[in-house]
Protein backbone atom coordinates (compact mmCIF):
# COMPACT_ATOMS: atom_id res chain seq x y z
CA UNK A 1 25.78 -9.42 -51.97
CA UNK A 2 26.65 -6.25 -52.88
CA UNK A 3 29.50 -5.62 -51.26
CA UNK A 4 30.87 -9.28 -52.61
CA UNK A 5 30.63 -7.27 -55.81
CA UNK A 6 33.25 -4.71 -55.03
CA UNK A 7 36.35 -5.74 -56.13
CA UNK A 8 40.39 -4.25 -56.83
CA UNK A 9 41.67 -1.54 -54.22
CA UNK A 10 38.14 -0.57 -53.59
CA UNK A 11 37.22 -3.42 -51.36
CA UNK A 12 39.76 -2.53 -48.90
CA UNK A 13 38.56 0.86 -48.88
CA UNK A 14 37.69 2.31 -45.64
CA UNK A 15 34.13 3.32 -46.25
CA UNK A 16 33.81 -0.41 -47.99
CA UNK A 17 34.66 -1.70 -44.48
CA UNK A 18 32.63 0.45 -42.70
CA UNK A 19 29.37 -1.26 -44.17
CA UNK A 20 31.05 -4.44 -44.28
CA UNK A 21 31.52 -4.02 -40.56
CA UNK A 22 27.96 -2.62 -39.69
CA UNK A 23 27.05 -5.80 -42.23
CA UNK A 24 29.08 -8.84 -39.91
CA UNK A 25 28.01 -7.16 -36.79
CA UNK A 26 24.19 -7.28 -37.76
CA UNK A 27 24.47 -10.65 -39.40
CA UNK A 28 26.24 -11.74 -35.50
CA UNK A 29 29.42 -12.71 -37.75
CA UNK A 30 31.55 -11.55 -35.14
CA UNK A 31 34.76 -13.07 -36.17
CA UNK A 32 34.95 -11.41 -39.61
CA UNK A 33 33.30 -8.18 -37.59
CA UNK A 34 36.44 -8.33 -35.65
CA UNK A 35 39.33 -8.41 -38.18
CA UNK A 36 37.56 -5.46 -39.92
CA UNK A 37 37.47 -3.60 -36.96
CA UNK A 38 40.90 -4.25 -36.32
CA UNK A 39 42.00 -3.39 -40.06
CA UNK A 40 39.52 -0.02 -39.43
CA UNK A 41 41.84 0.78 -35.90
CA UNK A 42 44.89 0.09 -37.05
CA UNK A 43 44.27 2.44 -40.11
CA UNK A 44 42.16 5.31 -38.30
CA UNK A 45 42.46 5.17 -34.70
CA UNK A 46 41.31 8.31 -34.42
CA UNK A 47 37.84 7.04 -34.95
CA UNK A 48 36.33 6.31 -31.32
CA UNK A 49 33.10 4.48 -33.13
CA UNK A 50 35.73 1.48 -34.86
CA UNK A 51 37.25 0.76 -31.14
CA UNK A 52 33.47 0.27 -29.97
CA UNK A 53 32.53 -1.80 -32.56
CA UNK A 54 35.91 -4.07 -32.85
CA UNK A 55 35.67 -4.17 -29.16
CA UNK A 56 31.47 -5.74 -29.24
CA UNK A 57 32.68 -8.06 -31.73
CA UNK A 58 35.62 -9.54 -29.76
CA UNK A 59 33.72 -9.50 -26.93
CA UNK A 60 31.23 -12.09 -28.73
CA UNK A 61 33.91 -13.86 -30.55
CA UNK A 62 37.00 -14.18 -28.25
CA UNK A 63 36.54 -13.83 -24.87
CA UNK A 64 35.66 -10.42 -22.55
CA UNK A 65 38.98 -9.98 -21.23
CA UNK A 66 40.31 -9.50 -25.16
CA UNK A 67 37.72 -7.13 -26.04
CA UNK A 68 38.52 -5.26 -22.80
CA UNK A 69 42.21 -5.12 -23.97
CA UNK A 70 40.88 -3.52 -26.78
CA UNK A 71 38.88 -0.57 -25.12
CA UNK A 72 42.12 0.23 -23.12
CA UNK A 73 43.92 0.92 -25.89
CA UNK A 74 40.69 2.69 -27.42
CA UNK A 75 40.34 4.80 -24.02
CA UNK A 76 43.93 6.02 -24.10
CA UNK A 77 43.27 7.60 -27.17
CA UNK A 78 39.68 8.66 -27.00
CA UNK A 79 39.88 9.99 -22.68
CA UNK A 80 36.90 11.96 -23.16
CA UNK A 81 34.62 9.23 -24.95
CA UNK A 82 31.57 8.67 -22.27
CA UNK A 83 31.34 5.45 -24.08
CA UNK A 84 35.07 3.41 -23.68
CA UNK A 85 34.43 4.43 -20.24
CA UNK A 86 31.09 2.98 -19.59
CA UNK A 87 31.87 -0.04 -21.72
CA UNK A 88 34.99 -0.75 -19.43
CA UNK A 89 32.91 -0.51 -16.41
CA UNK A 90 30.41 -3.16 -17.86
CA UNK A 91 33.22 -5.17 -18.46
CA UNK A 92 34.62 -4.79 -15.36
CA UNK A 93 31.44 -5.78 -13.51
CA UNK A 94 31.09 -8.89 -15.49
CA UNK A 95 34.68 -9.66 -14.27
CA UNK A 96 33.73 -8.90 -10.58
CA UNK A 97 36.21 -6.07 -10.66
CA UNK A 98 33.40 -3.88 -8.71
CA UNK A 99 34.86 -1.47 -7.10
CA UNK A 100 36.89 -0.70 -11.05
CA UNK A 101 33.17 -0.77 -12.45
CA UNK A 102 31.83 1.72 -10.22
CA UNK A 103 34.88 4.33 -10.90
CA UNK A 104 34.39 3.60 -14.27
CA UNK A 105 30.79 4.32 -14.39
CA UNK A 106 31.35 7.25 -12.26
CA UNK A 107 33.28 8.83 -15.03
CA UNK A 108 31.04 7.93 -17.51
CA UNK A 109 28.25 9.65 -15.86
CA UNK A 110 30.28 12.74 -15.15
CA UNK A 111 31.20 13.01 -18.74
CA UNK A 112 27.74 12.29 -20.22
CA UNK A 113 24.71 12.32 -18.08
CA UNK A 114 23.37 10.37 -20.43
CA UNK A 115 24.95 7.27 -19.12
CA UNK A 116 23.08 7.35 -15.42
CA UNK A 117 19.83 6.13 -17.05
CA UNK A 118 21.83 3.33 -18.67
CA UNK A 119 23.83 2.80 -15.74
CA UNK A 120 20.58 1.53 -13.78
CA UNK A 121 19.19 -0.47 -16.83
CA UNK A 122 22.40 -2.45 -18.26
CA UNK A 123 22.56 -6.11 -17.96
CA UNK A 124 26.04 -6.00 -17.60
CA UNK A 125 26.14 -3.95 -14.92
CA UNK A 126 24.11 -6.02 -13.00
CA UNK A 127 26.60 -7.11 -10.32
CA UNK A 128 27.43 -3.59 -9.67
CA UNK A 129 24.08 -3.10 -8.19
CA UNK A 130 23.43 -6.12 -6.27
CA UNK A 131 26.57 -5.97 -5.52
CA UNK A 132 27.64 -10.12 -6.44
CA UNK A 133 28.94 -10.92 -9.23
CA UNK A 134 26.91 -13.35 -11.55
């Protein structure tokens, strides 16, 4: 409601869509979560967090392959990002590209060691440990 409130230049503001983001993604509204993410991309790529979050919301809104598309073009920008990488390699494993997932998650774990504890617990990564895809 508040954020209905806001009106004029500041609506398009980019700490307006921030919220409004962090608002559609919470709310599941993935298709509006996904053309703010894309307006927040387009206008600060530089931000690694806006790829991420554009990237859930396709995901849940247009198909896995799109939101993986995304994350690419995230990744190229943002090479040292534990995250795109580990995000790709979920992907990946959901696609059955396996042996792409495990590189993937290789380098996610090399650049964050955080990530081999969430390596062995992630749904998505699933098929990369019993080795079929689901």
């Amino acid at each position: 409601e508040a954020l209905a409130q806001i009106a004029g230049p500041e609506r398009s503001e980019s700490p307006v869509l921030i919220v409004s983001l962090a608002v559609h993604t919470e709310c599941g509204d993935w298709p509006r979560a996904a053309e703010v993410g894309a307006i927040l991309c387009e206008r600060e790529p530089g931000v690694s967090w806006h790829w991420i979050q554009w990237a859930y919301a396709v995901r849940r809104s247009v198909s896995l392959a799109a939101a993986k598309e995304i994350l690419m073009r995230g990744v190229a920008l943002h090479p040292r990002e534990a995250i795109f990488h580990f995000n790709l390699a979920c992907y990946d494993a959901q696609l059955g590209r396996l042996d792409d997932a495990r590189v993937l998650l290789d380098t996610a774990c090399a650049l964050d060691e955080s990530f081999v504890e969430m390596g062995r617990t992630d749904e998505d990564l699933a098929p990369l440990r019993s080795g079929k895809v689901e």
